[in-house]
C-alpha atoms as a PDB file:
ATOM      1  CA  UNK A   1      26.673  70.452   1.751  1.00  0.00           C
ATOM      2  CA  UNK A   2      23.396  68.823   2.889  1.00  0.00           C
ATOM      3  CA  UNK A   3      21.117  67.501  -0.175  1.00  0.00           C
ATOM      4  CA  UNK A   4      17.616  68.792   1.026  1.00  0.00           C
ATOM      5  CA  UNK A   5      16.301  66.168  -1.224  1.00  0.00           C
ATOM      6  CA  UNK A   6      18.505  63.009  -0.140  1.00  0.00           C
ATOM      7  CA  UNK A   7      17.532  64.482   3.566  1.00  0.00           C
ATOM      8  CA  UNK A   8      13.404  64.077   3.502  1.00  0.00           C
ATOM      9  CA  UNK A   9      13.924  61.140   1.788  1.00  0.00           C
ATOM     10  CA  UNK A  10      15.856  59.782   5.003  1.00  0.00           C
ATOM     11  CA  UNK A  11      13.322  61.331   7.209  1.00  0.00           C
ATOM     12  CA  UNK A  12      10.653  59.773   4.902  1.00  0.00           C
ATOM     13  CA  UNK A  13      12.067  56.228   5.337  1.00  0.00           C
ATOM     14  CA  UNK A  14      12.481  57.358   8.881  1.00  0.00           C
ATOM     15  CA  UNK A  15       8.981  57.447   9.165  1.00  0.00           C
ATOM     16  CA  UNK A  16       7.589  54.774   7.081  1.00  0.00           C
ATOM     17  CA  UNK A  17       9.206  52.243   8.048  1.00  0.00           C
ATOM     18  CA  UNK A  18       7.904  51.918  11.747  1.00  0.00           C
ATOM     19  CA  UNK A  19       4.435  52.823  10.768  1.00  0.00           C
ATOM     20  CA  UNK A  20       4.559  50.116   7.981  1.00  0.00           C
ATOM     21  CA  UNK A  21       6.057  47.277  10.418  1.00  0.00           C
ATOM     22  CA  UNK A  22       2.777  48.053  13.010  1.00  0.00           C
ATOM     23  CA  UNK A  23       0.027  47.943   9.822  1.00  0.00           C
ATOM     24  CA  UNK A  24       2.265  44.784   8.144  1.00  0.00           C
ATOM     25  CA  UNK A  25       2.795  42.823  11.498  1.00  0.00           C
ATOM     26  CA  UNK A  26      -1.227  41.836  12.189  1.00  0.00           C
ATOM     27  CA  UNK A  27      -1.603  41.085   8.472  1.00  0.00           C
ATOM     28  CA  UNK A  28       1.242  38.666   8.717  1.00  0.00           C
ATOM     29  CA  UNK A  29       0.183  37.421  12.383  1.00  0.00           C
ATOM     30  CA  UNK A  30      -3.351  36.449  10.981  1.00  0.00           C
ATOM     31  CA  UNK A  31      -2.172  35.104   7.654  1.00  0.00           C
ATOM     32  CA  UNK A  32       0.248  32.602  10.329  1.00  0.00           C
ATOM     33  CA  UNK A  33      -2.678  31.882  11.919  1.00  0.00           C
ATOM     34  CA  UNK A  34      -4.879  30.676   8.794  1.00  0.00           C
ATOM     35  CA  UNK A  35      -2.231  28.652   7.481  1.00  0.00           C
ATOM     36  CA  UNK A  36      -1.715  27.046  11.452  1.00  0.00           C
ATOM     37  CA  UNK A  37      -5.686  26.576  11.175  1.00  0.00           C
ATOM     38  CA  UNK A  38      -5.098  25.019   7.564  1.00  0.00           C
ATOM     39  CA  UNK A  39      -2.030  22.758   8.496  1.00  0.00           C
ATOM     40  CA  UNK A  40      -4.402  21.677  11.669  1.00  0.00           C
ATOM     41  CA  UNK A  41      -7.710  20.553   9.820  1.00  0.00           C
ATOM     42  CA  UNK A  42      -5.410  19.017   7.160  1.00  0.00           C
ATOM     43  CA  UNK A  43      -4.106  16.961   9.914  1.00  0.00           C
ATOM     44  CA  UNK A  44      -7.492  15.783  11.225  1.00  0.00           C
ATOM     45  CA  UNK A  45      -8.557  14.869   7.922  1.00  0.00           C
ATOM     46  CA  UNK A  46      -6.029  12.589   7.663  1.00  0.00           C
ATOM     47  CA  UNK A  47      -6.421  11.163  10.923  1.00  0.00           C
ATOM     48  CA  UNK A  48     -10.173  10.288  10.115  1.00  0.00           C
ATOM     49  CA  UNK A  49      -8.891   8.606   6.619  1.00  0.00           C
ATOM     50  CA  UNK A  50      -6.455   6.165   8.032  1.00  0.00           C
ATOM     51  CA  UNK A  51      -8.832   5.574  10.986  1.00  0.00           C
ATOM     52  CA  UNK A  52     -10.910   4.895   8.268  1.00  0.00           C
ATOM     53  CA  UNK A  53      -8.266   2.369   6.308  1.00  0.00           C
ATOM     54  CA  UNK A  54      -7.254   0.976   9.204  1.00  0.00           C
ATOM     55  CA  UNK A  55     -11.423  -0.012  10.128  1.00  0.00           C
ATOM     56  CA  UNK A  56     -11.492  -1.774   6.324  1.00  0.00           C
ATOM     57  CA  UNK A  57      -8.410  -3.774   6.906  1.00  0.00           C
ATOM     58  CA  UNK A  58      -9.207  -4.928  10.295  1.00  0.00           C
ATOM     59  CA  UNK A  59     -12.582  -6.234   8.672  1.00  0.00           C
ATOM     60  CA  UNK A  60     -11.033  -7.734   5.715  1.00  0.00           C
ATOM     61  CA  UNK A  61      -8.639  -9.722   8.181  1.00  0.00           C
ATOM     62  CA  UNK A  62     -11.674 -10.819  10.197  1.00  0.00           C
ATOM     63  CA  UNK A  63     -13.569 -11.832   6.708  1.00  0.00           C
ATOM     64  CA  UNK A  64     -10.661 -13.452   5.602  1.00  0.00           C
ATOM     65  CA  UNK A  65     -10.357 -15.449   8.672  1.00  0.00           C
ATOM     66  CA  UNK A  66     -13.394 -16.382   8.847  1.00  0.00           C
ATOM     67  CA  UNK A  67     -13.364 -17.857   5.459  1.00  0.00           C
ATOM     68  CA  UNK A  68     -10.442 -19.693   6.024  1.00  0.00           C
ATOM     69  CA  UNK A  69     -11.779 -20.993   9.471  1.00  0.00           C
ATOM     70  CA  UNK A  70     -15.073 -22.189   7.087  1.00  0.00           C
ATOM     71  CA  UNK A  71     -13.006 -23.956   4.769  1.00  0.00           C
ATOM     72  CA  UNK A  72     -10.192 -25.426   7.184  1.00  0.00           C
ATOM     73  CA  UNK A  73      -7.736 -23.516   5.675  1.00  0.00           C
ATOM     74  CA  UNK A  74      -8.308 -23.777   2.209  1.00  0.00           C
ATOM     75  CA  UNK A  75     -10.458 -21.455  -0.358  1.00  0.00           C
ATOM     76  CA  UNK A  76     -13.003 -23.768  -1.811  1.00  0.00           C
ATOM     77  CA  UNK A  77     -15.413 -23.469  -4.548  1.00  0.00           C
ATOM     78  CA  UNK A  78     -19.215 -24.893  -4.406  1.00  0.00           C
ATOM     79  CA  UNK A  79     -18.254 -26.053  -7.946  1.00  0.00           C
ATOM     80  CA  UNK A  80     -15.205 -28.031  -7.020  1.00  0.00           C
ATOM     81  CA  UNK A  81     -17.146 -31.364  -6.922  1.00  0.00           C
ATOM     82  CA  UNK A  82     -18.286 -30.921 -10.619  1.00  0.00           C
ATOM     83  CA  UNK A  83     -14.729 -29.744 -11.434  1.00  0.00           C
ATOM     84  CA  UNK A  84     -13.194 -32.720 -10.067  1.00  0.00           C
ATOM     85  CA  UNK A  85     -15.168 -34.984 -12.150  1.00  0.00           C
ATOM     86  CA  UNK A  86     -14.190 -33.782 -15.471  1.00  0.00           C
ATOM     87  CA  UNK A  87     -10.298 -34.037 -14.588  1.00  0.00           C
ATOM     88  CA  UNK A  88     -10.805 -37.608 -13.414  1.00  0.00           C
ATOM     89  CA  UNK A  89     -11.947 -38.404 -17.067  1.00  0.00           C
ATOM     90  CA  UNK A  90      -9.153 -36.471 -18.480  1.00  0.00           C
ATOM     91  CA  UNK A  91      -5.499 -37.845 -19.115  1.00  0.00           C
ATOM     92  CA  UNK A  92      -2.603 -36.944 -16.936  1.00  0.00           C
ATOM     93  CA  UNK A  93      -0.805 -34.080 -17.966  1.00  0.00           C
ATOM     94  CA  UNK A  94       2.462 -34.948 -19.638  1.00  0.00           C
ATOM     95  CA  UNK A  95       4.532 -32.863 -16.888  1.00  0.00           C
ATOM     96  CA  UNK A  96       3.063 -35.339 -13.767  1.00  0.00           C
ATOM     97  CA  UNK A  97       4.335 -37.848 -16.148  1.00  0.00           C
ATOM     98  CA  UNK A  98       7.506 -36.395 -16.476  1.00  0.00           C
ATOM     99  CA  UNK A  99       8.226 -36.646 -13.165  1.00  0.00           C
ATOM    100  CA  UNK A 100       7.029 -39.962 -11.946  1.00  0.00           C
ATOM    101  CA  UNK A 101       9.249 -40.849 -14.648  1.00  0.00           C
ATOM    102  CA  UNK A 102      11.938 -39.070 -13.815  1.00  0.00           C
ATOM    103  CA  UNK A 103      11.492 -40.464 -10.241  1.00  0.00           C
ATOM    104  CA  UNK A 104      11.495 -44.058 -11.395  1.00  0.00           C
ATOM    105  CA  UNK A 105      15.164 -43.696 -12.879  1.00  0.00           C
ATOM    106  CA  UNK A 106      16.612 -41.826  -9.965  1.00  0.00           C
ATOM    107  CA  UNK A 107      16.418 -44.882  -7.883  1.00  0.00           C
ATOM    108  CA  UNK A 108      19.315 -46.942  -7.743  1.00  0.00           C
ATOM    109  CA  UNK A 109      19.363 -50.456  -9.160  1.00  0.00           C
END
């Protein structure tokens, strides 16, 4: 015996199912789309930011060697002559003692 019930409820399915893949398919074609669109500007954002980083590092490397062709090679400070003044007056520090002493006994007699 046929179930009438069990029987429109095939047909039903029957039915819906096509007519709910063509309304379903466009919504899930455009929603691809948006997230395409998304994953694109996403990309070109990021593009422009390590353009950006890599613009600030190439300057820094041209500051930097400019500074160290200025100061053949080493960083100096406008203060350094005032600076080496006061640690002429001072005492050597016991560890430079330390090892011209420690050189002085190494040699062989």
């Amino acid at each position: 015996m046929i179930q009438v019930t069990s029987f429109l409820l095939g047909i039903a399915a029957a039915w819906a199912v096509p007519t709910l893949g063509r309304v379903i398919r466009p919504l899930l074609v455009e929603a691809a789309v948006a997230g395409m669109a998304v994953f694109d500007e996403t990309k070109r954002v990021v593009a422009e930011q390590m353009e950006t980083i890599e613009d600030m590092a190439a300057e820094a490397r041209v500051r930097r060697e400019e500074t160290l062709a200025a100061t053949n090679g080493h960083y100096a400070d406008e203060d350094v002559s005032d600076a080496e003044d006061v640690v002429e007056d001072q005492p050597p520090r016991a560890s430079a003692r330390r090892r011209g002493e420690a050189a002085t006994r190494r040699r062989p007699a």
